[in-house]
N, C-alpha and C. Protein backbone atom coordinates (compact mmCIF):
# COMPACT_ATOMS: atom_id res chain seq x y z
N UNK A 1 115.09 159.63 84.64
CA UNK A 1 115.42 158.28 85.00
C UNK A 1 114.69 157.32 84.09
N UNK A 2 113.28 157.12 84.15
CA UNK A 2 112.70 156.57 83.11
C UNK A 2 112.96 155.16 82.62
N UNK A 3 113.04 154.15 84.20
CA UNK A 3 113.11 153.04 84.24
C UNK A 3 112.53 152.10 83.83
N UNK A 4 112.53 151.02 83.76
CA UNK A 4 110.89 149.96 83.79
C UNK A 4 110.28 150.39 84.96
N UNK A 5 109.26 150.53 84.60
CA UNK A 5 108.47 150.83 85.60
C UNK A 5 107.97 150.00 86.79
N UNK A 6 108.53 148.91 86.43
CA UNK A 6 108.03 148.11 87.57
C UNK A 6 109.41 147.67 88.03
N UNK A 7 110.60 147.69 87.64
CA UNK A 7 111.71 146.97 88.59
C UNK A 7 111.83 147.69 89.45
N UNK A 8 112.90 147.55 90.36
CA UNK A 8 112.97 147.24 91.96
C UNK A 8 113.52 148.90 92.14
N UNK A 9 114.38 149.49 91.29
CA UNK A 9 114.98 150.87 91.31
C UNK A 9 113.12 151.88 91.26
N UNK A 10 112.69 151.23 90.65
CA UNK A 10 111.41 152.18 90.23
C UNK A 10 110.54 151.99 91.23
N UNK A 11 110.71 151.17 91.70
CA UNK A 11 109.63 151.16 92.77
C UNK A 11 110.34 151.73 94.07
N UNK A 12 111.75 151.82 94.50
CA UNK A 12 112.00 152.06 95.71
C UNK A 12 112.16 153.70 95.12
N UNK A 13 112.39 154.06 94.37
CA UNK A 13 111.70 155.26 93.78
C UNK A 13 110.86 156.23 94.04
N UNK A 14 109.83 155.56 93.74
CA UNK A 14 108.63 156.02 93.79
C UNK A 14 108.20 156.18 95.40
N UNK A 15 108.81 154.90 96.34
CA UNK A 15 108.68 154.83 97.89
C UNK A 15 108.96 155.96 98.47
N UNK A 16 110.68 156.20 97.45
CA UNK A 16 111.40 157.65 98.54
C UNK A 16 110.73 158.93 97.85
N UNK A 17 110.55 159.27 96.71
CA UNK A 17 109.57 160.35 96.63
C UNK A 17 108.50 160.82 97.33
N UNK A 18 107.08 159.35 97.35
CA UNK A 18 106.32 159.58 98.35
C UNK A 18 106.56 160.03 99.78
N UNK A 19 107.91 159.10 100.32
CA UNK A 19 107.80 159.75 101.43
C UNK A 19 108.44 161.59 101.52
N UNK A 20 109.24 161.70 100.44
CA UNK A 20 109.89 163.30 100.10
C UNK A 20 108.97 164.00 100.02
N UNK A 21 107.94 163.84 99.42
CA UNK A 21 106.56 164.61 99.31
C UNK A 21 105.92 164.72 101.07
N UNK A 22 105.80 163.13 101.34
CA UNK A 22 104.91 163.41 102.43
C UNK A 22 105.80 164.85 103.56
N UNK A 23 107.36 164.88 103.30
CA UNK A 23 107.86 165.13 104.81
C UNK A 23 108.02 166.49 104.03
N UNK A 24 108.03 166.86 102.73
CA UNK A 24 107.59 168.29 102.44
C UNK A 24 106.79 168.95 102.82
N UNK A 25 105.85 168.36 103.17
CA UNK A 25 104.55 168.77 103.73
C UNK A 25 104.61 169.28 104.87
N UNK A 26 105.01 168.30 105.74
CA UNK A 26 105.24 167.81 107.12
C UNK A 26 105.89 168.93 107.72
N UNK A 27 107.04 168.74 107.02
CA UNK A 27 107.74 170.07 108.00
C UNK A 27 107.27 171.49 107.62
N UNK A 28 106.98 171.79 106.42
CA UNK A 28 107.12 173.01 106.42
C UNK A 28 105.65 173.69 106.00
N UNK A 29 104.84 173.89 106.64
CA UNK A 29 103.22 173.93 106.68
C UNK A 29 103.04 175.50 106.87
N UNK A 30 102.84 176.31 106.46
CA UNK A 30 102.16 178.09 106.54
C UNK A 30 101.18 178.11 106.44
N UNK A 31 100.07 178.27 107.56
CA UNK A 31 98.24 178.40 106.91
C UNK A 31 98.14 179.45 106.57
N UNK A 32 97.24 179.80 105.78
CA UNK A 32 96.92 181.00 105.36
C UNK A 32 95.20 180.89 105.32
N UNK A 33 94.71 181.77 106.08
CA UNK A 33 93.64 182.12 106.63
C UNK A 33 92.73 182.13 104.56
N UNK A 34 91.80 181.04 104.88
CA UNK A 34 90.63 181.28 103.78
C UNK A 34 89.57 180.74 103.95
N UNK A 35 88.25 181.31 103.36
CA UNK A 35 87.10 180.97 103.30
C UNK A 35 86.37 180.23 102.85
N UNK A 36 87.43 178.77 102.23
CA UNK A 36 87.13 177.74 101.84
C UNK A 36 88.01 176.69 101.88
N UNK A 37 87.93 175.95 102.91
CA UNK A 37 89.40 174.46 103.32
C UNK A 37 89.91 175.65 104.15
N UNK A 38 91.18 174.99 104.56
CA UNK A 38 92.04 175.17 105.62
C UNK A 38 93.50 175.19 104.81
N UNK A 39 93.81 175.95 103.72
CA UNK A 39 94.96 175.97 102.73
C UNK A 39 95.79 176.43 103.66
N UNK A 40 97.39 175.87 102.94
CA UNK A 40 98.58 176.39 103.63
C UNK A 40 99.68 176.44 102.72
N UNK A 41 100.84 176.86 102.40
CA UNK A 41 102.03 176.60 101.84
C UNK A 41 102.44 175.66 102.40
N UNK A 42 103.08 175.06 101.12
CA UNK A 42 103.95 173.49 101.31
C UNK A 42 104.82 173.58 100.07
N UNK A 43 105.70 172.70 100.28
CA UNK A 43 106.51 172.13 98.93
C UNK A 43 106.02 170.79 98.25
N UNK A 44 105.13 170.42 98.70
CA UNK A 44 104.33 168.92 98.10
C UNK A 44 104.36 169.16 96.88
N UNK A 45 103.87 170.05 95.98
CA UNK A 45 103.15 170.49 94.89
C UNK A 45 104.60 170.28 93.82
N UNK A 46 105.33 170.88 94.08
CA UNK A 46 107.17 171.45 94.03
C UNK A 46 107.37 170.02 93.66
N UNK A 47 107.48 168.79 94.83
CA UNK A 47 108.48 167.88 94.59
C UNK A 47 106.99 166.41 93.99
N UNK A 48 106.06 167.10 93.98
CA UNK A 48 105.16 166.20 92.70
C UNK A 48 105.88 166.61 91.67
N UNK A 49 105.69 167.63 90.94
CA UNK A 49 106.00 167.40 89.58
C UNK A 49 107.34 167.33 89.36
N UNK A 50 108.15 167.00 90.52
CA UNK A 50 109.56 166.81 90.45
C UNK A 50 109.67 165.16 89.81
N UNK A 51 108.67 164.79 90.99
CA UNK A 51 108.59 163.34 90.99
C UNK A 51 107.95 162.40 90.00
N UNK A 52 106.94 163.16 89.16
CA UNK A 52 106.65 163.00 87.69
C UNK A 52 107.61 163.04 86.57
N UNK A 53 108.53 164.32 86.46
CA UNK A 53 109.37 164.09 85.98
C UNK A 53 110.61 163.29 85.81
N UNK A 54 110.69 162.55 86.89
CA UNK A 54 111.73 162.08 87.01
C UNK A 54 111.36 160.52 87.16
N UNK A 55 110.16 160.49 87.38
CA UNK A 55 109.76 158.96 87.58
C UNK A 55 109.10 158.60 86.40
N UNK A 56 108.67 159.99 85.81
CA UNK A 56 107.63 159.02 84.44
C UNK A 56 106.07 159.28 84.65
N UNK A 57 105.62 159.43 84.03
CA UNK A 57 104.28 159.32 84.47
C UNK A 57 103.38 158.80 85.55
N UNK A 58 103.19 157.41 85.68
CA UNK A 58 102.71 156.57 86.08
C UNK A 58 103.32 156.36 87.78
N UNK A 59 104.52 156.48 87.93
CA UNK A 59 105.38 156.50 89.03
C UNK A 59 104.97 157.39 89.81
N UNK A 60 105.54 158.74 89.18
CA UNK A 60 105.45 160.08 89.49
C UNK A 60 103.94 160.13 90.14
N UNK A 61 103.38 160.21 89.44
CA UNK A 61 101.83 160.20 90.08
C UNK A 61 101.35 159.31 90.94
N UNK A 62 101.68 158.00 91.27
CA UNK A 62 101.54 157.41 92.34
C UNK A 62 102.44 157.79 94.19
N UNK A 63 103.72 158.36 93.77
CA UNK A 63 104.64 158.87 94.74
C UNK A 63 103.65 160.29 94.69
N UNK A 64 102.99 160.85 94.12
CA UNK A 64 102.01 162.31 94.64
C UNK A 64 101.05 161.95 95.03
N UNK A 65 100.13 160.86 94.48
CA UNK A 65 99.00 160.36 95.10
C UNK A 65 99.39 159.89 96.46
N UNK A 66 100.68 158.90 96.77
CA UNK A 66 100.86 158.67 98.26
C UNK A 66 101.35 159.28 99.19
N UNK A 67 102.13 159.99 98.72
CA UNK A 67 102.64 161.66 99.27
C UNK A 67 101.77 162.50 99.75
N UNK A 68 101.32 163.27 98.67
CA UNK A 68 100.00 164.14 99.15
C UNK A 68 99.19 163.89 99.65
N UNK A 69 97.86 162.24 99.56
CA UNK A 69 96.95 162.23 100.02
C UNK A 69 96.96 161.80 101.10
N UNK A 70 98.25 160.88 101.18
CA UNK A 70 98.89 160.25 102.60
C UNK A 70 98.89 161.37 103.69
N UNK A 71 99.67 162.33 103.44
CA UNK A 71 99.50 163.44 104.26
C UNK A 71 97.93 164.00 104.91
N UNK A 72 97.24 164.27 103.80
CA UNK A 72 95.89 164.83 104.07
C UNK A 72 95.26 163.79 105.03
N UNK A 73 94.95 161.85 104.47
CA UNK A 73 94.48 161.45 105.25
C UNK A 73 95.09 161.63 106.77
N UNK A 74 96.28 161.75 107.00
CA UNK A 74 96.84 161.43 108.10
C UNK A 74 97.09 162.95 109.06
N UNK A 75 96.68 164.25 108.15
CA UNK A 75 96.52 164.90 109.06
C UNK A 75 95.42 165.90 109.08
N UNK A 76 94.12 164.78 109.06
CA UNK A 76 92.89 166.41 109.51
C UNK A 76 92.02 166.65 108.10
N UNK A 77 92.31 166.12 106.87
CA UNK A 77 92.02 166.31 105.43
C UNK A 77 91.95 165.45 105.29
N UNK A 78 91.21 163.98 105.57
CA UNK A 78 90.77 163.15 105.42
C UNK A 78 89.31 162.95 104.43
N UNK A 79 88.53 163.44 104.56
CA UNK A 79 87.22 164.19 103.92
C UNK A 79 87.16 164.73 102.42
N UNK A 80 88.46 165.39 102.24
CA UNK A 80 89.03 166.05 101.26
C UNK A 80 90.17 165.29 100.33
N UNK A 81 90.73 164.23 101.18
CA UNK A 81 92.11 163.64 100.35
C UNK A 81 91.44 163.41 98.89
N UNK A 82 90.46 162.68 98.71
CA UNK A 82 90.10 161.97 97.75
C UNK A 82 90.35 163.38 96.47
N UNK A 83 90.21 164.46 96.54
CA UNK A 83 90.19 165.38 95.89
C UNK A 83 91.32 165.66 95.55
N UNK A 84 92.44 165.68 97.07
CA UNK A 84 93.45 166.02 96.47
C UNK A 84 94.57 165.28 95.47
N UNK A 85 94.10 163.93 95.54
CA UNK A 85 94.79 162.76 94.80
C UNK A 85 94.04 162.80 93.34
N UNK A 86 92.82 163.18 93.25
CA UNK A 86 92.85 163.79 91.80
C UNK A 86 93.32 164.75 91.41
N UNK A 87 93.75 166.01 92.20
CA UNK A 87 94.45 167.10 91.58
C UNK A 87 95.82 166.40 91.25
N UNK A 88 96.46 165.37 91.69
CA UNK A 88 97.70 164.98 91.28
C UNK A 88 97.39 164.37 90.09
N UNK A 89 96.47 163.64 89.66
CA UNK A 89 96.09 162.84 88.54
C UNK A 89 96.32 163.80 87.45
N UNK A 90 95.29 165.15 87.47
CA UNK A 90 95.24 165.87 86.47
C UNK A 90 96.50 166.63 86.12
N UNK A 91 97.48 166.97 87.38
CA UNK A 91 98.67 167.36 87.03
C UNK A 91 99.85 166.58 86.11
N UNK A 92 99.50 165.26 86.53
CA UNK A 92 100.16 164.27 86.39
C UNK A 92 100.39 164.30 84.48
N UNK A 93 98.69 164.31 84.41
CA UNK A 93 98.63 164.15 82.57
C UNK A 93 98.73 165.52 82.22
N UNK A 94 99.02 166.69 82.69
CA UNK A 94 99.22 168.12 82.40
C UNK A 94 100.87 167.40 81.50
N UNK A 95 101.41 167.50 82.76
CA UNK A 95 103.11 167.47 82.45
C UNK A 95 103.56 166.40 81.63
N UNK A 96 102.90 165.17 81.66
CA UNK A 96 103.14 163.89 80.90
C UNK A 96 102.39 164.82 79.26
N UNK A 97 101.67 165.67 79.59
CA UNK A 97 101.09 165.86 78.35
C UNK A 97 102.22 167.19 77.26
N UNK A 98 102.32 168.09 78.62
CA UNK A 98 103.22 169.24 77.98
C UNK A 98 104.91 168.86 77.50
N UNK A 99 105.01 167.79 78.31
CA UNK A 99 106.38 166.79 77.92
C UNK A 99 106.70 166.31 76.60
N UNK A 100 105.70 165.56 76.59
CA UNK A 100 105.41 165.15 75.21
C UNK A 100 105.30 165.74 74.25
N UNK A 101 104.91 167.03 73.77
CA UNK A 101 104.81 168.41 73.16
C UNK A 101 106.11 168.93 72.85
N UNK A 102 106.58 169.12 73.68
CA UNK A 102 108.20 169.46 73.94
C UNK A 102 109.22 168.67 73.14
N UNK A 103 108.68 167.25 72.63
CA UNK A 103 109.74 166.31 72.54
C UNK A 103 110.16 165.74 73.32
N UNK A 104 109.63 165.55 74.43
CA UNK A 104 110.11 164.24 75.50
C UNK A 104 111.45 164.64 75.91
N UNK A 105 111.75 165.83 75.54
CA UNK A 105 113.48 165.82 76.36
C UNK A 105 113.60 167.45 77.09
N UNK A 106 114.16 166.54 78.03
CA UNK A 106 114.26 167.32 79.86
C UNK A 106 115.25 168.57 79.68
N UNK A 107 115.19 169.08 78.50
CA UNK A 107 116.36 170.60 78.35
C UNK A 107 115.57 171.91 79.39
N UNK A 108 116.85 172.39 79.73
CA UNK A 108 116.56 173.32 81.14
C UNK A 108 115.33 173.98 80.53
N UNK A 109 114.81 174.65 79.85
CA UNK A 109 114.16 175.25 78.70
C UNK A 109 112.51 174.52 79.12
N UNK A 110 112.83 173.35 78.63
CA UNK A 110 111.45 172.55 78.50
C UNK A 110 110.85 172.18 79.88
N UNK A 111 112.12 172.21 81.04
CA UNK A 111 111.47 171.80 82.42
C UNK A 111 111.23 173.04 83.01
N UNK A 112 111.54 174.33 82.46
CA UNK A 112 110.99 175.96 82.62
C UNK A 112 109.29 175.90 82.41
N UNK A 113 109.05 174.87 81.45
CA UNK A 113 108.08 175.97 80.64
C UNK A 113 107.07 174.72 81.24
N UNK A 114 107.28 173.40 81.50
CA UNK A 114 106.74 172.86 82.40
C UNK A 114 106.62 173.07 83.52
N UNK A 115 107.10 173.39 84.04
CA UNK A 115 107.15 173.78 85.96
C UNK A 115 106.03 175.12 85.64
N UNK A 116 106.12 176.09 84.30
CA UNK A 116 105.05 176.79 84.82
C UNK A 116 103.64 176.54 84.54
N UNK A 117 103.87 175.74 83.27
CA UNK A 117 102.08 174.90 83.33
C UNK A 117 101.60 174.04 84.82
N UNK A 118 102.88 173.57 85.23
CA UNK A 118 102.27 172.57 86.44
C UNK A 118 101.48 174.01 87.42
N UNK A 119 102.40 174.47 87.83
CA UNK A 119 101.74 175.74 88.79
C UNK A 119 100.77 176.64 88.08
N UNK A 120 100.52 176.89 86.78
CA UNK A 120 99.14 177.70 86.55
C UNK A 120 97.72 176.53 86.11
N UNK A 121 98.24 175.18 86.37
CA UNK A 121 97.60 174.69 86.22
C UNK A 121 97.07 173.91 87.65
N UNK A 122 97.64 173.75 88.42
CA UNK A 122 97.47 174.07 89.69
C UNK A 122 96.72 175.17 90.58
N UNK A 123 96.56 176.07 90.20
CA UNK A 123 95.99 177.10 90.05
C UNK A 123 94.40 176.85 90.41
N UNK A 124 94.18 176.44 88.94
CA UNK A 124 92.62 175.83 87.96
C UNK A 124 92.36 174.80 89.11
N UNK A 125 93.06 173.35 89.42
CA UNK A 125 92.75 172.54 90.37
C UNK A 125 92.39 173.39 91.47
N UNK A 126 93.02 173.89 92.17
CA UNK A 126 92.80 174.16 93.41
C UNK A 126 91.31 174.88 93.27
N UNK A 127 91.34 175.98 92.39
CA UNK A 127 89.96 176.75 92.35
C UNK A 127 88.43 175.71 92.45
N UNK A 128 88.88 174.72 91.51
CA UNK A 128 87.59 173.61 91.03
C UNK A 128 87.62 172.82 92.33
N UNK A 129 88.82 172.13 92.93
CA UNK A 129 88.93 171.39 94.88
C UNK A 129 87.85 172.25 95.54
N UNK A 130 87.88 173.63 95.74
CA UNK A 130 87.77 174.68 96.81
C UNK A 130 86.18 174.78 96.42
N UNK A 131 86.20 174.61 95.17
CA UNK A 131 84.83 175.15 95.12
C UNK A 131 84.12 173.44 95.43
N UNK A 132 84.11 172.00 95.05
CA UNK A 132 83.77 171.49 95.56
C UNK A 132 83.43 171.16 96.91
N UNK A 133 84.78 171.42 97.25
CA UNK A 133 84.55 171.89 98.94
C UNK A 133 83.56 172.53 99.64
N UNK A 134 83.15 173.52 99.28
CA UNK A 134 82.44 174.74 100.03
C UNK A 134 81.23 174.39 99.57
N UNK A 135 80.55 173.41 98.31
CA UNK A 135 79.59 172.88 98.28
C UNK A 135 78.91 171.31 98.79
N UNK A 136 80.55 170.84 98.97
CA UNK A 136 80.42 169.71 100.44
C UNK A 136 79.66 170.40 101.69
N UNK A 137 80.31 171.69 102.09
CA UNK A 137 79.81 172.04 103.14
C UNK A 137 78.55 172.88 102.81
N UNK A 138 78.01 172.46 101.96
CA UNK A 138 76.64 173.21 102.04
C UNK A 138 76.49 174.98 101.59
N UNK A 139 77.28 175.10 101.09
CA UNK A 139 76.84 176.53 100.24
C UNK A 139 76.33 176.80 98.86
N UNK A 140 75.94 177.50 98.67
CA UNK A 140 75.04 177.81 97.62
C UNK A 140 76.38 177.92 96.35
N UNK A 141 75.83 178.07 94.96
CA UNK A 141 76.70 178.21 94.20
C UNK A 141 77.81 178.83 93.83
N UNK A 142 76.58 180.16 94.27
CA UNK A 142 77.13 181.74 93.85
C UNK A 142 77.90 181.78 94.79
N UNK A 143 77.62 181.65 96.12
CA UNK A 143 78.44 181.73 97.35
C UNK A 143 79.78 180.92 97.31
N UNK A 144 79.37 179.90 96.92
CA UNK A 144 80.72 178.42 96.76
C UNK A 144 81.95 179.58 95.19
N UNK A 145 81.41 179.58 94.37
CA UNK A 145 82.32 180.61 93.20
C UNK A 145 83.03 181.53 93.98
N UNK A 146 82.45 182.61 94.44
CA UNK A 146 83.14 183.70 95.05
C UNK A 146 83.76 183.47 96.32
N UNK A 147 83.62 182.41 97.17
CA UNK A 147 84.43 181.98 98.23
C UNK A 147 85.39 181.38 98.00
N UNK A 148 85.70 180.12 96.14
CA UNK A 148 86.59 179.38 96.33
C UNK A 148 87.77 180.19 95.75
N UNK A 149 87.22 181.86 94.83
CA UNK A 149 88.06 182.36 94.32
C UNK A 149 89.24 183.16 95.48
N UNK A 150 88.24 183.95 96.47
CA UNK A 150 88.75 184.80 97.57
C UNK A 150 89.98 183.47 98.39
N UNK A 151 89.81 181.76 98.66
CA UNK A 151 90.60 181.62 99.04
C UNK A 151 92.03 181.08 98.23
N UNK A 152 92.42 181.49 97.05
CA UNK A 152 93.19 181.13 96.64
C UNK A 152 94.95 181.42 96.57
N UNK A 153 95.24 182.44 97.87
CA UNK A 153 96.07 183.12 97.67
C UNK A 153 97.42 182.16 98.52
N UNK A 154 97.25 180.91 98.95
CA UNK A 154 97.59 180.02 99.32
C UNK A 154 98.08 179.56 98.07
N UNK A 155 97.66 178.73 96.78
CA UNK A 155 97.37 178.49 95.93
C UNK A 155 98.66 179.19 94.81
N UNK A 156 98.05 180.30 94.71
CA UNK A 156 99.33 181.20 93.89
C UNK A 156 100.75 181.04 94.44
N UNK A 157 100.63 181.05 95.98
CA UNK A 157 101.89 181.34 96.34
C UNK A 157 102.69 179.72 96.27
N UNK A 158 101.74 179.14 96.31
CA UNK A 158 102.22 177.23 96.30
C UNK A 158 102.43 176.98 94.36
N UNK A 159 101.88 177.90 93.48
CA UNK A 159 102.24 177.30 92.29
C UNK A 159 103.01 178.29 91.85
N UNK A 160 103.49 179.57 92.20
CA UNK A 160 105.01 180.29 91.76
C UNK A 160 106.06 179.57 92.08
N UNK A 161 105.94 178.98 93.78
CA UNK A 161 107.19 177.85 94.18
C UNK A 161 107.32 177.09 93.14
N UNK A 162 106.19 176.47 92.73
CA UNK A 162 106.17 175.06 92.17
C UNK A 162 106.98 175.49 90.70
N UNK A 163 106.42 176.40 90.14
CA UNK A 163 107.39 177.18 89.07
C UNK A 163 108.81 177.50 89.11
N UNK A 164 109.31 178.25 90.34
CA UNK A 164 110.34 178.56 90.47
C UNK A 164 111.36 177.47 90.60
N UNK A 165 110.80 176.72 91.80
CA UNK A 165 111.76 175.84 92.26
C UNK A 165 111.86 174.06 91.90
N UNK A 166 110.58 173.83 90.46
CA UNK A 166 110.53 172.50 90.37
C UNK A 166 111.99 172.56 89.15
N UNK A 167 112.52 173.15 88.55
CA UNK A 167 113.63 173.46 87.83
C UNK A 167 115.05 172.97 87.89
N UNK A 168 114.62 173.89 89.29
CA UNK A 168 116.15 173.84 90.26
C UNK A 168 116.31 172.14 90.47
N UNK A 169 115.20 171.53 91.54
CA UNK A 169 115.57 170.40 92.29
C UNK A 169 115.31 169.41 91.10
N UNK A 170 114.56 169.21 89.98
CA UNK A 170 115.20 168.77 88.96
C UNK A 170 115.84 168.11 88.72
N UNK A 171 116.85 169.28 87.82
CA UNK A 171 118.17 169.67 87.44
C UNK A 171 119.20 168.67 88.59
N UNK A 172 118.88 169.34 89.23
CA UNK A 172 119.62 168.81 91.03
C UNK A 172 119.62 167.21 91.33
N UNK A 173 118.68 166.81 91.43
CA UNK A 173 118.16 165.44 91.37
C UNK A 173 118.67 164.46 90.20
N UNK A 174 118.36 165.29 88.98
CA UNK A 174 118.94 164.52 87.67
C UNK A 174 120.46 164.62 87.90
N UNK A 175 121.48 165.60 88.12
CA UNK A 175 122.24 165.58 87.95
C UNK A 175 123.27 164.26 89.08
N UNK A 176 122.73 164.66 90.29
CA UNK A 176 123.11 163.19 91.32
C UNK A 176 122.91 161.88 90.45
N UNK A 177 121.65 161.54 90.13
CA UNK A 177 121.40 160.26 89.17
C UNK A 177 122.75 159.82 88.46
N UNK A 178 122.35 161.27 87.73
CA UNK A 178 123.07 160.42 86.33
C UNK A 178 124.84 160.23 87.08
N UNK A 179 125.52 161.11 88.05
CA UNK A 179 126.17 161.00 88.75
C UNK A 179 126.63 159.47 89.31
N UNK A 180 125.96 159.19 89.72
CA UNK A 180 125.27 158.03 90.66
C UNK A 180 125.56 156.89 89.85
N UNK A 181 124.67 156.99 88.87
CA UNK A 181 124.76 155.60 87.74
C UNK A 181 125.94 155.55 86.63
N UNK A 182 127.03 156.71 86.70
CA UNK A 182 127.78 156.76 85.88
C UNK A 182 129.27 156.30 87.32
N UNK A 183 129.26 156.32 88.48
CA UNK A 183 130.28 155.92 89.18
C UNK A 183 129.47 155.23 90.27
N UNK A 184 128.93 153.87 89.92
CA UNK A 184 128.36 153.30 91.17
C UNK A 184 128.75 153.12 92.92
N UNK A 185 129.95 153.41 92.89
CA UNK A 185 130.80 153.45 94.21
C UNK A 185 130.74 154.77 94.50
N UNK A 186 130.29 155.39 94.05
CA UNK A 186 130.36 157.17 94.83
C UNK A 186 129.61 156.85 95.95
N UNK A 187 130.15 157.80 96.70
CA UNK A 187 129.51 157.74 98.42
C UNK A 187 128.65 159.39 98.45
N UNK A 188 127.62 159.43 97.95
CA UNK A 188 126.92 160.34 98.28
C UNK A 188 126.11 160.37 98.87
């Protein structure tokens, strides 16, 4: 899409992403038992770097920052949001960065090979979150390392999605757009 970033399409944009992110969350939550935070499967992760891509940098990362952290403050991860709205930051300039590399253009190919930096780079965040975490709560180093590694299996399974399926909805998403803006009267 890759609007001005500030007109009225870009901003109501960025509104419905955030909230797409937040209700990704929302509905579809799996905990998975670990020894550092309270991790779970979600699609948040998935429709961030959806929402980067498609919003732009700057967009994108504000609809994940209000998405994701919105969620955390509002349910129980309050303590922690602040963390998780930097893991969107760093994702944010991952993909704005591997984009750019690519040539700036969205070929099925290039949003492959992005979707899997976002999720192995996701990965790295979560490990460095977890281990801050567990030294919020007062553990020792050695202890905080080997606890934030053991809980990461939350983590993997949230950045293969994010691999697999940031592609698809995409693709999916772009293709409605350009849909959209090429027959303004479509009723979709």
């Amino acid at each position: 899409m890759r609007d001005n970033k500030n007109s009225l399409r870009a901003i109501i944009l960025t509104g419905l992403f955030a909230a797409i992110i937040y209700i990704g969350i929302w509905v579809l939550r799996i905990p998975i038992p670990a020894l550092v935070g309270r991790p779970f499967i979600h699609f948040g992760n998935t429709l961030t770097a959806v929402a980067i891509l498609f919003l732009g940098h700057r967009n994108g990362m504000l609809a994940g920052i209000i998405g994701l952290g919105g969620f955390d403050i509002l349910n129980g991860y309050a303590a922690t949001s602040w963390l998780t709205m930097l893991e969107v930051v760093v994702i944010a300039f991952v993909i704005t960065a591997v984009f750019k590399l690519l040539g700036s253009r969205d070929t099925n190919r290039n949003i492959i090979i992005i979707a899997i930096v976002a999720g192995v780079t996701k990965i790295f965040t979560t490990y460095c979150v977890s281990l801050v975490e567990a030294l919020m709560a007062g553990s020792v180093v050695k202890a905080a390392l080997v606890a934030s590694f053991l809980s990461l299996p939350a983590t993997v399974v949230n950045s293969v999605s994010t691999a697999i399926l940031t592609p698809i909805l995409y693709l999916f998403v772009k293709k409605i757009y350009v849909s959209l803006r090429k027959n303004p009267n479509s009723t979709y």
